[in-house]
Protein backbone atom coordinates (compact mmCIF):
# COMPACT_ATOMS: atom_id res chain seq x y z
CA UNK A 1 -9.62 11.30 -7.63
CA UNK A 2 -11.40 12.41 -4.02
CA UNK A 3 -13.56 9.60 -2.01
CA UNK A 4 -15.32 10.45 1.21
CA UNK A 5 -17.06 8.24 3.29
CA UNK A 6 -19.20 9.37 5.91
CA UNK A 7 -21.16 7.30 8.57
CA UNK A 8 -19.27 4.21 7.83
CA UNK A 9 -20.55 1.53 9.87
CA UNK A 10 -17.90 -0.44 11.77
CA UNK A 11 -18.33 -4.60 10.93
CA UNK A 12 -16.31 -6.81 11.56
CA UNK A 13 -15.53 -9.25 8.89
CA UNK A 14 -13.56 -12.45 9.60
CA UNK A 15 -12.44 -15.03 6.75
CA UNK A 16 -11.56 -18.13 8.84
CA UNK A 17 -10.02 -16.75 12.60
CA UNK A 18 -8.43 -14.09 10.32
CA UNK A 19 -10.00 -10.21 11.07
CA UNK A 20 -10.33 -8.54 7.90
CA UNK A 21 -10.53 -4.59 7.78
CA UNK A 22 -10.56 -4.77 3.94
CA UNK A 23 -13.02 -2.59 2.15
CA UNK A 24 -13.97 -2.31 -1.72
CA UNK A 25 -15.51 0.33 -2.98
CA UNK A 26 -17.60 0.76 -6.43
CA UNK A 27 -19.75 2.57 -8.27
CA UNK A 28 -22.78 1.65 -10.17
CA UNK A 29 -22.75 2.83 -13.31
CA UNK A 30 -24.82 2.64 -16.90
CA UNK A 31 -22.51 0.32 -18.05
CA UNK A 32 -22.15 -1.61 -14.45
CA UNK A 33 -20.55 -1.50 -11.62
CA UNK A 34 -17.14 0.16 -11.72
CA UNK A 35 -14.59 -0.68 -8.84
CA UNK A 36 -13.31 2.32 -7.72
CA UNK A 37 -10.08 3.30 -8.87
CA UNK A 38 -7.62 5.39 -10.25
CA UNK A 39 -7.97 4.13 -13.75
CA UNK A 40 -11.54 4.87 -14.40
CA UNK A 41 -13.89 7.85 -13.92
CA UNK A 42 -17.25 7.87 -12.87
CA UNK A 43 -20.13 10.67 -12.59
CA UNK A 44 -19.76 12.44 -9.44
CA UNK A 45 -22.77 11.64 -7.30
CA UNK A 46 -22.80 7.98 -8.72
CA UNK A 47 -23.50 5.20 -5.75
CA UNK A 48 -20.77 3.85 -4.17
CA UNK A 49 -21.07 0.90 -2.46
């Protein structure tokens, strides 16, 4: 499996004081949205988000 990301905008994201560089991708799909991993395929050119 190949992701790219391009123009990724830099946010920061803090959960209490704590900085969190923690990003989730997924897909959304016919039958939902589809966290992106290993496991499970989706169409290439699906939405990621």
């Amino acid at each position: 499996m190949e992701i790219t990301v391009e123009d990724f905008d830099k946010v920061d994201v803090h959960i209490g004081s704590v900085k969190s560089e923690v990003r989730i991708l997924g897909s959304e799909s016919a039958s939902g949205v589809v966290l992106l991993q290993p496991t499970m395929q989706v169409k290439n050119g699906d939405k990621v988000f």
